[in-house]
N, C-alpha and C. Protein backbone atom coordinates (compact mmCIF):
# COMPACT_ATOMS: atom_id res chain seq x y z
N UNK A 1 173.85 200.65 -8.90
CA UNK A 1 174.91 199.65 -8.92
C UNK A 1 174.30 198.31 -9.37
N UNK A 2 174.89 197.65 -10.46
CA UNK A 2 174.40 196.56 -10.90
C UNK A 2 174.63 195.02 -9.53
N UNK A 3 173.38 194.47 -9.85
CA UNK A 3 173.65 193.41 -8.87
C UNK A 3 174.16 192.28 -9.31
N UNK A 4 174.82 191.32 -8.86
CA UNK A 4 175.40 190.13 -9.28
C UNK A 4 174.44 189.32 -9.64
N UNK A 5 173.86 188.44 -10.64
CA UNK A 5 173.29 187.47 -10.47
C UNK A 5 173.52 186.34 -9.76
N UNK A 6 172.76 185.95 -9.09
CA UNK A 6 173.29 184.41 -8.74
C UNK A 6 172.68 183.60 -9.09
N UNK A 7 173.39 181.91 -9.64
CA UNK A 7 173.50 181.13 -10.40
C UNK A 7 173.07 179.96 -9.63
N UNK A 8 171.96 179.11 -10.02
CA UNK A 8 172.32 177.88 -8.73
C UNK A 8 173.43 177.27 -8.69
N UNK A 9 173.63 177.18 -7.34
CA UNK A 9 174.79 176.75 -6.77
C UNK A 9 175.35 177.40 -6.44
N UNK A 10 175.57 178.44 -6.72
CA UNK A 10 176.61 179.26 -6.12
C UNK A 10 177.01 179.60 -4.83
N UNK A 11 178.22 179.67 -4.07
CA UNK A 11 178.11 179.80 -2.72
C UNK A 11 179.02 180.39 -2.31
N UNK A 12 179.95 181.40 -1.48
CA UNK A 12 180.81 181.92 -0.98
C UNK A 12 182.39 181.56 -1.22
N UNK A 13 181.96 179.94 -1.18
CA UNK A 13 183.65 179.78 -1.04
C UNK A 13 183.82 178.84 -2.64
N UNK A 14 182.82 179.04 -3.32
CA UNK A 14 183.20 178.25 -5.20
C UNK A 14 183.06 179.61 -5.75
N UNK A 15 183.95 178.96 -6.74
CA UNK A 15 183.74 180.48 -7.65
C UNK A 15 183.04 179.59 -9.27
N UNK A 16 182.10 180.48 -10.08
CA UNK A 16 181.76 180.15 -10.83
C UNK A 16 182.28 179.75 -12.07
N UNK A 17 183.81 180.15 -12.30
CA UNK A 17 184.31 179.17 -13.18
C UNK A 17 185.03 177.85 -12.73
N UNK A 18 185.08 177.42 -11.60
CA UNK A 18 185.29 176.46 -11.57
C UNK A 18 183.73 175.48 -11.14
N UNK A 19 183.16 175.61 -11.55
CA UNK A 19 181.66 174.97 -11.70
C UNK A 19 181.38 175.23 -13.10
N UNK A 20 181.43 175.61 -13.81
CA UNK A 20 181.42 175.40 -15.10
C UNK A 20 182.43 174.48 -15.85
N UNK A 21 183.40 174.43 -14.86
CA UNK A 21 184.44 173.54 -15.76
C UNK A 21 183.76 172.02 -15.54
N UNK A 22 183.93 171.26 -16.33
CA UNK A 22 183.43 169.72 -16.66
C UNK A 22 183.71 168.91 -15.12
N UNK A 23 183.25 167.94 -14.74
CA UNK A 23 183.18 167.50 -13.07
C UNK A 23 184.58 166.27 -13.46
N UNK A 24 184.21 165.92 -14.88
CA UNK A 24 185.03 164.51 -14.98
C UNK A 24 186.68 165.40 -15.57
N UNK A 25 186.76 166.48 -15.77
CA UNK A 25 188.50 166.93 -15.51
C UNK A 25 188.98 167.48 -14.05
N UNK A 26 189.05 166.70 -13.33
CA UNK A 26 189.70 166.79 -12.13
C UNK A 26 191.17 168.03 -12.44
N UNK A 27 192.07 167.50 -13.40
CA UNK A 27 193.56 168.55 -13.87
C UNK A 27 192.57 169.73 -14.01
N UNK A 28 191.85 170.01 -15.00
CA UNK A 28 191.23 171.40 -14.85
C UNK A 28 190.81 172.09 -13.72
N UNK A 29 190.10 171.65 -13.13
CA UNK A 29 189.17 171.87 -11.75
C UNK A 29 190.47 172.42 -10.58
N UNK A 30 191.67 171.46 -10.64
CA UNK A 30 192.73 171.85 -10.02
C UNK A 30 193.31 173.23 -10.16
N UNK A 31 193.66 173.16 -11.55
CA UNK A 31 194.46 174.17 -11.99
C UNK A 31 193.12 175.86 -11.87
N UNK A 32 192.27 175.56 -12.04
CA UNK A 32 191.33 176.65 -11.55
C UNK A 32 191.36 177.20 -10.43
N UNK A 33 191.27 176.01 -9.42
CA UNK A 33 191.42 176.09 -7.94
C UNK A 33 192.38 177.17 -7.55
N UNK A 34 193.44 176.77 -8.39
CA UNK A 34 194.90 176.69 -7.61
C UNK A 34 195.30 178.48 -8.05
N UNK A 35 195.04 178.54 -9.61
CA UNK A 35 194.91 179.97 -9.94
C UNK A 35 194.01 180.93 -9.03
N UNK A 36 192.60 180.61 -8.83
CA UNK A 36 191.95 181.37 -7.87
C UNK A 36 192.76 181.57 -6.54
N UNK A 37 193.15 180.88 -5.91
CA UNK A 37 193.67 181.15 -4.66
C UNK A 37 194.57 182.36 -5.07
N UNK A 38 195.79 181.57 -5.94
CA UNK A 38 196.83 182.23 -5.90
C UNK A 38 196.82 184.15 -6.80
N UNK A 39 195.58 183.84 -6.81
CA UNK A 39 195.11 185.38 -7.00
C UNK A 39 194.93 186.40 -5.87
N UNK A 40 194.44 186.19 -5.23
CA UNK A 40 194.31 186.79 -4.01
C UNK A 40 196.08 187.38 -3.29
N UNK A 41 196.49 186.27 -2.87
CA UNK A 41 197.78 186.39 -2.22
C UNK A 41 198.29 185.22 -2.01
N UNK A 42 200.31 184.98 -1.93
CA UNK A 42 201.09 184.43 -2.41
C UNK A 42 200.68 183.19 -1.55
N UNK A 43 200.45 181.76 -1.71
CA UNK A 43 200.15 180.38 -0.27
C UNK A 43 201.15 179.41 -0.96
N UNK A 44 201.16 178.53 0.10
CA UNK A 44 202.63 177.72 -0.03
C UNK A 44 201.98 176.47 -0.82
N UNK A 45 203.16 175.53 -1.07
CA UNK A 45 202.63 173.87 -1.62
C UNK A 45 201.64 173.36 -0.84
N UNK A 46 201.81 173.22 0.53
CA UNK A 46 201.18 172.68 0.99
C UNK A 46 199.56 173.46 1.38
N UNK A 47 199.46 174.85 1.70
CA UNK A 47 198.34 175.66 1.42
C UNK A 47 197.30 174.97 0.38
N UNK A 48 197.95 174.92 -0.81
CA UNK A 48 197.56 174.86 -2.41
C UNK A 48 196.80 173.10 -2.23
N UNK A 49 197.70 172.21 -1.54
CA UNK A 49 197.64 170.75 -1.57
C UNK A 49 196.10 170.84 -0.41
N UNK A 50 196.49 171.63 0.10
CA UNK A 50 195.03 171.16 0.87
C UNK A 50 193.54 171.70 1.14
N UNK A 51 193.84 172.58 0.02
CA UNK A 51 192.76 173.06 -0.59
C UNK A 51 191.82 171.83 -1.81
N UNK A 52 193.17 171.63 -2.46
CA UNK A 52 192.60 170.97 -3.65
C UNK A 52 191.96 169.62 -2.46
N UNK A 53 192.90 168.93 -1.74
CA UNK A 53 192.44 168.34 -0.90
C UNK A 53 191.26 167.91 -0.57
N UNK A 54 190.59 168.96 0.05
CA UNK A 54 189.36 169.72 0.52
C UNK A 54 188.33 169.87 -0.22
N UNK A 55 188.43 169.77 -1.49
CA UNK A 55 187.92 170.00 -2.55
C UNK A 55 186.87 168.86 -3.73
N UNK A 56 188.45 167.36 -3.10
CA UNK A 56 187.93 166.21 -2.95
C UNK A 56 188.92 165.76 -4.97
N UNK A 57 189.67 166.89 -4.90
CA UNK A 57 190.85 166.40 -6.21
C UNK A 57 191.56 165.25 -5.77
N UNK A 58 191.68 164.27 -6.59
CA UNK A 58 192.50 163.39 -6.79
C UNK A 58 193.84 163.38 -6.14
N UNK A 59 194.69 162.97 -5.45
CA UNK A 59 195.25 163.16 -4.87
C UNK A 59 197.23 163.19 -5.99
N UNK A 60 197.17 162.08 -6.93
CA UNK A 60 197.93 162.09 -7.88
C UNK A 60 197.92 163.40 -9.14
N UNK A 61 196.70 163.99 -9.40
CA UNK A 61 196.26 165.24 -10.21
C UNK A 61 196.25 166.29 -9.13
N UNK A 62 196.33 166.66 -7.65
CA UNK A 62 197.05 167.50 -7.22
C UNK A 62 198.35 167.78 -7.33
N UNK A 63 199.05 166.73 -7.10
CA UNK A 63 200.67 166.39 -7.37
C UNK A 63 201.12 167.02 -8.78
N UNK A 64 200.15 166.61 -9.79
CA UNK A 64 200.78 167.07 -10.88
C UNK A 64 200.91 168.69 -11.28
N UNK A 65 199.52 168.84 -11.24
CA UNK A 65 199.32 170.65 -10.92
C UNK A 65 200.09 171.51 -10.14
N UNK A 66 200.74 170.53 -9.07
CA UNK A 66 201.21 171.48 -8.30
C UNK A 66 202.92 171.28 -8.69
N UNK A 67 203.12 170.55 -9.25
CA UNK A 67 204.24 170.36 -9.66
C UNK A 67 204.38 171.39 -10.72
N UNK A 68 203.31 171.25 -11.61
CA UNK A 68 203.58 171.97 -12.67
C UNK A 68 203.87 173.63 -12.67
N UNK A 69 203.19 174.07 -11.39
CA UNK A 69 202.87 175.21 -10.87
C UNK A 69 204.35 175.89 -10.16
N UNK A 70 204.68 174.49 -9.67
CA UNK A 70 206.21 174.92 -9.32
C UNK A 70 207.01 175.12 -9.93
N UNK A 71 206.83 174.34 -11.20
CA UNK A 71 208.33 174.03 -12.40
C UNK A 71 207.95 175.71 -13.13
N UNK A 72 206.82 175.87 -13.35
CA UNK A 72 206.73 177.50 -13.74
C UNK A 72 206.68 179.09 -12.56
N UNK A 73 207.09 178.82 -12.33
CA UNK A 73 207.22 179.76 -10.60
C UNK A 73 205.87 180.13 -10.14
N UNK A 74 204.83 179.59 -10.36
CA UNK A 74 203.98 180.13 -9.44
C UNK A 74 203.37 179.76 -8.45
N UNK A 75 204.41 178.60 -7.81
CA UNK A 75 204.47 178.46 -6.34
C UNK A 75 205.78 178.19 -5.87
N UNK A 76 206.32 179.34 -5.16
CA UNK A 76 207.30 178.82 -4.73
C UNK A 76 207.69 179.35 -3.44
N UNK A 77 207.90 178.28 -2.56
CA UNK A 77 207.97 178.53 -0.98
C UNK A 77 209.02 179.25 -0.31
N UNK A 78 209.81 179.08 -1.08
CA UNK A 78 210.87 179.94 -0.17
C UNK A 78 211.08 181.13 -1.02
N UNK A 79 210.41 181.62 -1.79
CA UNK A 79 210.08 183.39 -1.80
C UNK A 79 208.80 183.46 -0.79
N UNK A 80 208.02 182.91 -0.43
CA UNK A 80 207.19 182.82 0.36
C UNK A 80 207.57 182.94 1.61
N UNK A 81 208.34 182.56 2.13
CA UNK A 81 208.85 182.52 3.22
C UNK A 81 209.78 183.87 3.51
N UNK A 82 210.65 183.88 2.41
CA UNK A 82 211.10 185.34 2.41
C UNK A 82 210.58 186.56 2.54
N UNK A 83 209.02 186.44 1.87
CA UNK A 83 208.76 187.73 2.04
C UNK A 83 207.26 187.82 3.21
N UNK A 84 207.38 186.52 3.82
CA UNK A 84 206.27 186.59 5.01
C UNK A 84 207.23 187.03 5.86
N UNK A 85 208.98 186.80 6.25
CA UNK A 85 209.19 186.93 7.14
C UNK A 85 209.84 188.43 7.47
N UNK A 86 210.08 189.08 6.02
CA UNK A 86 210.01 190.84 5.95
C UNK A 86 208.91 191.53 6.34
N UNK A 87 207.84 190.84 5.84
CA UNK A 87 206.72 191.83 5.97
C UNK A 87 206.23 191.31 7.74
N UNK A 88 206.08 190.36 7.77
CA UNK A 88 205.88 190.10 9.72
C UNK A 88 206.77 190.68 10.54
N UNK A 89 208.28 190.77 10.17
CA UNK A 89 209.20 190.82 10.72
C UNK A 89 208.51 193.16 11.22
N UNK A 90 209.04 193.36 9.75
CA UNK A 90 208.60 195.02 9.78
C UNK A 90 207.06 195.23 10.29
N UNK A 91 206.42 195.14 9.79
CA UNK A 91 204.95 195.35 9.99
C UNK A 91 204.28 194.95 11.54
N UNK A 92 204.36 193.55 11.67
CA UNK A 92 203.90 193.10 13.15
C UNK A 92 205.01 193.17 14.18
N UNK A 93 206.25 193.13 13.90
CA UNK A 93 207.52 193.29 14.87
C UNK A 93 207.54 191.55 15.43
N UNK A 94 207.21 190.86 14.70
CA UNK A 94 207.56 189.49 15.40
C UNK A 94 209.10 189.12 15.08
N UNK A 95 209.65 188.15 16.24
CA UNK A 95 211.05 187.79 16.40
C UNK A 95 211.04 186.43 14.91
N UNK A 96 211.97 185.96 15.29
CA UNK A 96 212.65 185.09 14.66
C UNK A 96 211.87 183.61 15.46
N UNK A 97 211.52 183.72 16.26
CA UNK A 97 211.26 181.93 16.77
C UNK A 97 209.34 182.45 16.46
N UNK A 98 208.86 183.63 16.28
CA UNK A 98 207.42 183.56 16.20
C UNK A 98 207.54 183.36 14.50
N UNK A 99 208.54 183.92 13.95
CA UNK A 99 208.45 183.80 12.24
C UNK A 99 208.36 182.52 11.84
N UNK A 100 209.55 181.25 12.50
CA UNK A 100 209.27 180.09 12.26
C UNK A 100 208.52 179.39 12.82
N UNK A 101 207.67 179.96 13.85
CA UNK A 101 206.63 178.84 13.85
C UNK A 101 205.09 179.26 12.88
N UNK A 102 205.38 180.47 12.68
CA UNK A 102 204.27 180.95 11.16
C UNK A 102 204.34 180.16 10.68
N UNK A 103 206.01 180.11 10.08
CA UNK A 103 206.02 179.34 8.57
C UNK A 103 206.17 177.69 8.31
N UNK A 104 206.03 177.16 9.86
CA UNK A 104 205.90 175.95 10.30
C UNK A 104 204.30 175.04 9.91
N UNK A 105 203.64 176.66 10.38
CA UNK A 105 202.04 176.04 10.34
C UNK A 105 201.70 176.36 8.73
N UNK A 106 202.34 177.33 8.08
CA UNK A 106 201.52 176.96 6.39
C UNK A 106 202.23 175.99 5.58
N UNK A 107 203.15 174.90 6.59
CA UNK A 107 203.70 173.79 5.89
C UNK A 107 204.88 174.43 5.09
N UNK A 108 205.92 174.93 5.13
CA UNK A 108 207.02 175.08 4.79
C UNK A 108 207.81 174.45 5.13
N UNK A 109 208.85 174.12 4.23
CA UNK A 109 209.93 173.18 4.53
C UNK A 109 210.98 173.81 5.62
N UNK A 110 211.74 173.06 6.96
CA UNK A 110 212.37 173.64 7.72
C UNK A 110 213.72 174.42 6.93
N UNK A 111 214.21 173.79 6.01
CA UNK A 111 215.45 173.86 5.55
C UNK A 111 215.33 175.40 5.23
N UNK A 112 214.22 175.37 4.43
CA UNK A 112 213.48 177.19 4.01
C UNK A 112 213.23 178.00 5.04
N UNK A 113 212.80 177.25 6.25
CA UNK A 113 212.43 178.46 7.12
C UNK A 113 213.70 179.34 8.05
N UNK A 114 214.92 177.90 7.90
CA UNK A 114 216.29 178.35 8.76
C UNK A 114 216.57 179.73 8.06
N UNK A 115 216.44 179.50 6.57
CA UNK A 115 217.39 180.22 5.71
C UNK A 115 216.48 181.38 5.06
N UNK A 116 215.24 181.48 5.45
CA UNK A 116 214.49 183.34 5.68
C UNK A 116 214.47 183.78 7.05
N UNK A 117 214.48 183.03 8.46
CA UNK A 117 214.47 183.63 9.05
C UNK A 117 215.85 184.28 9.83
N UNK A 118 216.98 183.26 9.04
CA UNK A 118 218.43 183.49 9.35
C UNK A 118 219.26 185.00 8.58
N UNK A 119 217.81 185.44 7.67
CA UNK A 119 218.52 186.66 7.21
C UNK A 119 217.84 188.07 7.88
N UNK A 120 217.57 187.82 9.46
CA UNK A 120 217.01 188.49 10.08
C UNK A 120 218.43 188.15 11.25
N UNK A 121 219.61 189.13 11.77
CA UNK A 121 220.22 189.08 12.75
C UNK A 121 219.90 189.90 13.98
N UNK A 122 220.75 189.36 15.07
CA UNK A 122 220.43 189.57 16.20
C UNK A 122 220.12 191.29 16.68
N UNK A 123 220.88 191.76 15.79
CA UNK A 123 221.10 193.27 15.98
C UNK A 123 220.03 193.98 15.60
N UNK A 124 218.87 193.57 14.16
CA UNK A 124 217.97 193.71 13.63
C UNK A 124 216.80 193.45 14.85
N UNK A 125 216.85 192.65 15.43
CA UNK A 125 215.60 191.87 16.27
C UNK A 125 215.79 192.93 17.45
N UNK A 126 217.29 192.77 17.81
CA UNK A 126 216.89 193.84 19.00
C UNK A 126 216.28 195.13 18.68
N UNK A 127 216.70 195.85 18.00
CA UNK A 127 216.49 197.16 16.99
C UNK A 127 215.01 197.24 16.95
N UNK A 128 214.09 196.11 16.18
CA UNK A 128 212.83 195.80 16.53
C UNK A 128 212.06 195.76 18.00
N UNK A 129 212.39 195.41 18.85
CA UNK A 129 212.42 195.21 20.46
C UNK A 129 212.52 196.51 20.87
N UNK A 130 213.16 197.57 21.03
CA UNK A 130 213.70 198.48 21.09
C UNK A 130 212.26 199.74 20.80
N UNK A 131 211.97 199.12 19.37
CA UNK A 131 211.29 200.41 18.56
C UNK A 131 209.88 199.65 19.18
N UNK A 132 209.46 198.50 19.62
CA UNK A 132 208.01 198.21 19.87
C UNK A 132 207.99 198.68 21.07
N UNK A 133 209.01 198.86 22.52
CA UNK A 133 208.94 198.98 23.43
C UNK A 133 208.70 200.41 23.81
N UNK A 134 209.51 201.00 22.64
CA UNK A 134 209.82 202.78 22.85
C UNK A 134 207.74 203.32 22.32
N UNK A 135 207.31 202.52 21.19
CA UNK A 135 206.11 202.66 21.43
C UNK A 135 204.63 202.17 22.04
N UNK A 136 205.07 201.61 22.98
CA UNK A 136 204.33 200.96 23.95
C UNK A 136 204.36 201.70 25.40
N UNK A 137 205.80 202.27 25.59
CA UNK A 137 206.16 203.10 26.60
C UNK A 137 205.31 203.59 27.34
N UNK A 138 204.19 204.93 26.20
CA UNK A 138 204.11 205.53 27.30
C UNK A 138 202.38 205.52 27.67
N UNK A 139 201.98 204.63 27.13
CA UNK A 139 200.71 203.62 27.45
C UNK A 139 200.90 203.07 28.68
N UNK A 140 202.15 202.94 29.38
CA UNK A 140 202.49 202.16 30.10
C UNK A 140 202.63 203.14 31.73
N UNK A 141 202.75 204.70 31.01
CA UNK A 141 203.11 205.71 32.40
C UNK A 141 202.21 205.60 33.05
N UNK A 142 201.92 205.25 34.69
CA UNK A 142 201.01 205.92 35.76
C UNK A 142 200.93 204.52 36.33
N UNK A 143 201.40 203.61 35.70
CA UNK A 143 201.60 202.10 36.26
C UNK A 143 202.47 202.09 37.23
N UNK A 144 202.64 200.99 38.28
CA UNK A 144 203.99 200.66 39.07
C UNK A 144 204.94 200.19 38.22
N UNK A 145 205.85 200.45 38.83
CA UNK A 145 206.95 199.70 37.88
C UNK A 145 207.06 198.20 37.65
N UNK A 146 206.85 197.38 38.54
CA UNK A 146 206.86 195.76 37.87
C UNK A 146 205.70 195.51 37.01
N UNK A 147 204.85 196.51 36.92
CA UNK A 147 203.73 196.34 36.19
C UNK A 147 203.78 196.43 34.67
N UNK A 148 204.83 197.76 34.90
CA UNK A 148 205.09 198.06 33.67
C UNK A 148 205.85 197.14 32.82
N UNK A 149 207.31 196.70 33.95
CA UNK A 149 207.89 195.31 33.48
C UNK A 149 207.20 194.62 32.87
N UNK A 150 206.09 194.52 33.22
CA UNK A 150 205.42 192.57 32.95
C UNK A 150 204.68 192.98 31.57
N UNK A 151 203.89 193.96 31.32
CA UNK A 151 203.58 194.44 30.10
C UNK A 151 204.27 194.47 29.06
N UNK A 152 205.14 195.71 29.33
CA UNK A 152 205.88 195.17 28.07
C UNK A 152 207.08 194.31 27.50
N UNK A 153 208.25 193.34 28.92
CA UNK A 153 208.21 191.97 28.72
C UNK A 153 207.14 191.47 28.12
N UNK A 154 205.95 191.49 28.33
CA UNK A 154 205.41 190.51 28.11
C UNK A 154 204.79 190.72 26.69
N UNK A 155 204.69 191.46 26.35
CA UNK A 155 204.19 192.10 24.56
C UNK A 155 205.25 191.37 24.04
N UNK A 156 206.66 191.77 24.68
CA UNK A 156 207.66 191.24 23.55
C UNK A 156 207.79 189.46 23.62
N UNK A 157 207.68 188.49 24.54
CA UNK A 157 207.47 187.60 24.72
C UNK A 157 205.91 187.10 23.85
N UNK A 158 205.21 187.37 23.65
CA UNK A 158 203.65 187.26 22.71
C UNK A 158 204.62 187.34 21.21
N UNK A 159 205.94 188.15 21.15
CA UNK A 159 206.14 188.78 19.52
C UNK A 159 207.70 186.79 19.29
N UNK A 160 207.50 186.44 20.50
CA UNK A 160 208.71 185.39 20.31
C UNK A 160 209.78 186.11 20.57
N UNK A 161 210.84 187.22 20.98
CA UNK A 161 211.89 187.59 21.73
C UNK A 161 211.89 186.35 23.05
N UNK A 162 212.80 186.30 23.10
CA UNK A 162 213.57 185.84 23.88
C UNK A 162 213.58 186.75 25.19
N UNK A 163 213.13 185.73 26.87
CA UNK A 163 213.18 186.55 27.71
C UNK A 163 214.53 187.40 27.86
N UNK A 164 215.42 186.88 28.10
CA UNK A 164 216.76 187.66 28.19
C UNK A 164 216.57 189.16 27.54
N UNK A 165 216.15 189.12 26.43
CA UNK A 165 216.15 190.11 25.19
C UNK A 165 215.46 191.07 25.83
N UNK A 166 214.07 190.76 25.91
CA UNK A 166 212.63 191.52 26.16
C UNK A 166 213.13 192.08 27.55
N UNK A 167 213.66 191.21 28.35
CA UNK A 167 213.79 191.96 29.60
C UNK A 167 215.21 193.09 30.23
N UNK A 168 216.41 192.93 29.07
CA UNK A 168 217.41 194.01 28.95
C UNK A 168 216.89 195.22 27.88
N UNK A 169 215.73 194.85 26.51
CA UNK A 169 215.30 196.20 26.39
C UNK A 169 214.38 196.99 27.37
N UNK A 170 213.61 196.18 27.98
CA UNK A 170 212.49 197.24 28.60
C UNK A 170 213.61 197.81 29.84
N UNK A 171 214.13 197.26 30.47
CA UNK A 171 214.97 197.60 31.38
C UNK A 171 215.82 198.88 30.66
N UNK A 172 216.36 198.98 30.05
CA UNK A 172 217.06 199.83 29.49
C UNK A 172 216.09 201.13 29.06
N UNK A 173 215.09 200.69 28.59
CA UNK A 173 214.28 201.46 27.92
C UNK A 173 213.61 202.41 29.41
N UNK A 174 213.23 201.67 30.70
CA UNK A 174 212.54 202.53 31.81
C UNK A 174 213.76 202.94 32.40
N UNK A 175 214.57 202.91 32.59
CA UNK A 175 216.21 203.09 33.18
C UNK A 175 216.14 204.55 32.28
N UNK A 176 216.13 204.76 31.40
CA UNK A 176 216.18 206.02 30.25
C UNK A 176 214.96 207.06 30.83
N UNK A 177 213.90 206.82 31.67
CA UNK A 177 212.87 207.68 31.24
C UNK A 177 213.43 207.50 32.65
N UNK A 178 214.11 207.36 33.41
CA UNK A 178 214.82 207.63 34.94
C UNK A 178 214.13 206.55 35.90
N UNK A 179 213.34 205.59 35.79
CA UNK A 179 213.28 204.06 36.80
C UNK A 179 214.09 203.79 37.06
N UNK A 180 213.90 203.79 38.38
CA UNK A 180 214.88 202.86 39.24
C UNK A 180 214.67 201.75 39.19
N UNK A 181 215.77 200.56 38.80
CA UNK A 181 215.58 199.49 38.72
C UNK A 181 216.45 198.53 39.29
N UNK A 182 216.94 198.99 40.59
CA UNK A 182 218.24 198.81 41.37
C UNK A 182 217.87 196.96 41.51
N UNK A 183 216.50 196.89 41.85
CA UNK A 183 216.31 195.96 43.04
C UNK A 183 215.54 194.76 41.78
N UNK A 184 215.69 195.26 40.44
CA UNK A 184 215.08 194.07 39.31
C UNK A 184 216.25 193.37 39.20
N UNK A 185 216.35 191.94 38.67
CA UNK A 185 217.43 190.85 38.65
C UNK A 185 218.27 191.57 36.83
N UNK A 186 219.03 191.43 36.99
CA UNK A 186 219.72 191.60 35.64
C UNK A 186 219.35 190.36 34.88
N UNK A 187 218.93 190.68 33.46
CA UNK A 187 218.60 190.06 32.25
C UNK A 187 219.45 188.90 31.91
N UNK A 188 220.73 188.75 32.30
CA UNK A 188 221.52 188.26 32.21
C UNK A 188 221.98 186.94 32.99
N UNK A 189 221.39 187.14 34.57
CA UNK A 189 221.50 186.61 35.29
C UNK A 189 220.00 185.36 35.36
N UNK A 190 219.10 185.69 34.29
CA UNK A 190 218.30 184.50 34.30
C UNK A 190 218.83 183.55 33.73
C-alpha cells in the first residue's frame, strides 16, 4: 500500500490544497475551506462562518463566499434542517423539542427550525415512542416495576418526549405485557 507523503506543514485538520493556495487570497482560501467541509457532509451558514472564522478569514470575504455559496445552492439551511430532522427523527428516535434544540446549536434560523420540525406530527412522535419503548421492553424484564417505569420514561425523556407522552406510552406498553399499574398516577393527571 502506497504511503502518503507528508509535506511540511501538514497537519490533520489543513488539507493541502488549501496551503498551496496563495496566503494573500483570503476569497480563495475561503472558498477551498468551505468546499472541503462541504464535502464530507451537508453544515449550515453558520457551521461554514465559523470555520472560516477559525481559520482567521476576513470576516467581510466570509460573507461573500458564503453568500455566494448560498445564491448557488450549496448551502442551504433549511434543506439542512429538513433532512437532519428525518434522519434524527427515524434513525435516533428523537422528539420534536430534542430536534430543535440540535438545530438551535448548528445555528439555524428559528423560523427554519419551526417549519422542519412542524412536519413531524403528534401521531408520528407517538408512533416513534411506542416503537423505542416496545424495543427497550424487554431489557427491562426481571426489574420492579417503578424501575422499569423510570427507565424507560426516562430513555424517552433523554429523546425530548414530553413527560405526559413517555409516561402514557410506557404505561400502556407494561399494561400490555399484563403490569399492574393500578396504583401509578395517570399520565394525564400530571
Amino acid at each position: 500500500m502506497p504511503r502518503r507523503t507528508e509535506w511540511p506543514g501538514d497537519s490533520a485538520d489543513s488539507s493541502r490544497a488549501e496551503k498551496e493556495l496563495s496566503p494573500q487570497d483570503p476569497a480563495e482560501r475561503a472558498r477551498a475551506i468551505c468546499l472541503r467541509l462541504l464535502t464530507g457532509t451537508p453544515r449550515t451558514r453558520k457551521q461554514l462562518a465559523d470555520a472560516l472564522r477559525k481559520r482567521e478569514i476576513p470576516e467581510e470575504v466570509a460573507e461573500e463566499v458564503l453568500s455566494r455559496f448560498e445564491d448557488v445552492g450549496l448551502i442551504n439551511d433549511a434543506a439542512f434542517a429538513d433532512a437532519w430532522v428525518e434522519s434524527r427523527h427515524h434513525g435516533r428516535g428523537l422528539a420534536r423539542r430534542a430536534l430543535a434544540r440540535e438545530l438551535r446549536t448548528k445555528g439555524v434560523d428559528s423560523a427554519l427550525i419551526d417549519e422542519a420540525v412542524g412536519q413531524l406530527d403528534s401521531e408520528q412522535e407517538e408512533e416513534r415512542a411506542r416503537e423505542l419503548v416496545a424495543r427497550r421492553l424487554p431489557a427491562t424484564r426481571g426489574l420492579d416495576r417503578d424501575r422499569r417505569v423510570r427507565r424507560l420514561a426516562g430513555m424517552l425523556a433523554r429523546k425530548g418526549y414530553p413527560e405526559g407522552l413517555a409516561l402514557r406510552v410506557v404505561r400502556q406498553a407494561l399494561e400490555a405485557e399484563g403490569e399492574s399499574l393500578d396504583d401509578l398516577p395517570e399520565p394525564d393527571a400530571l
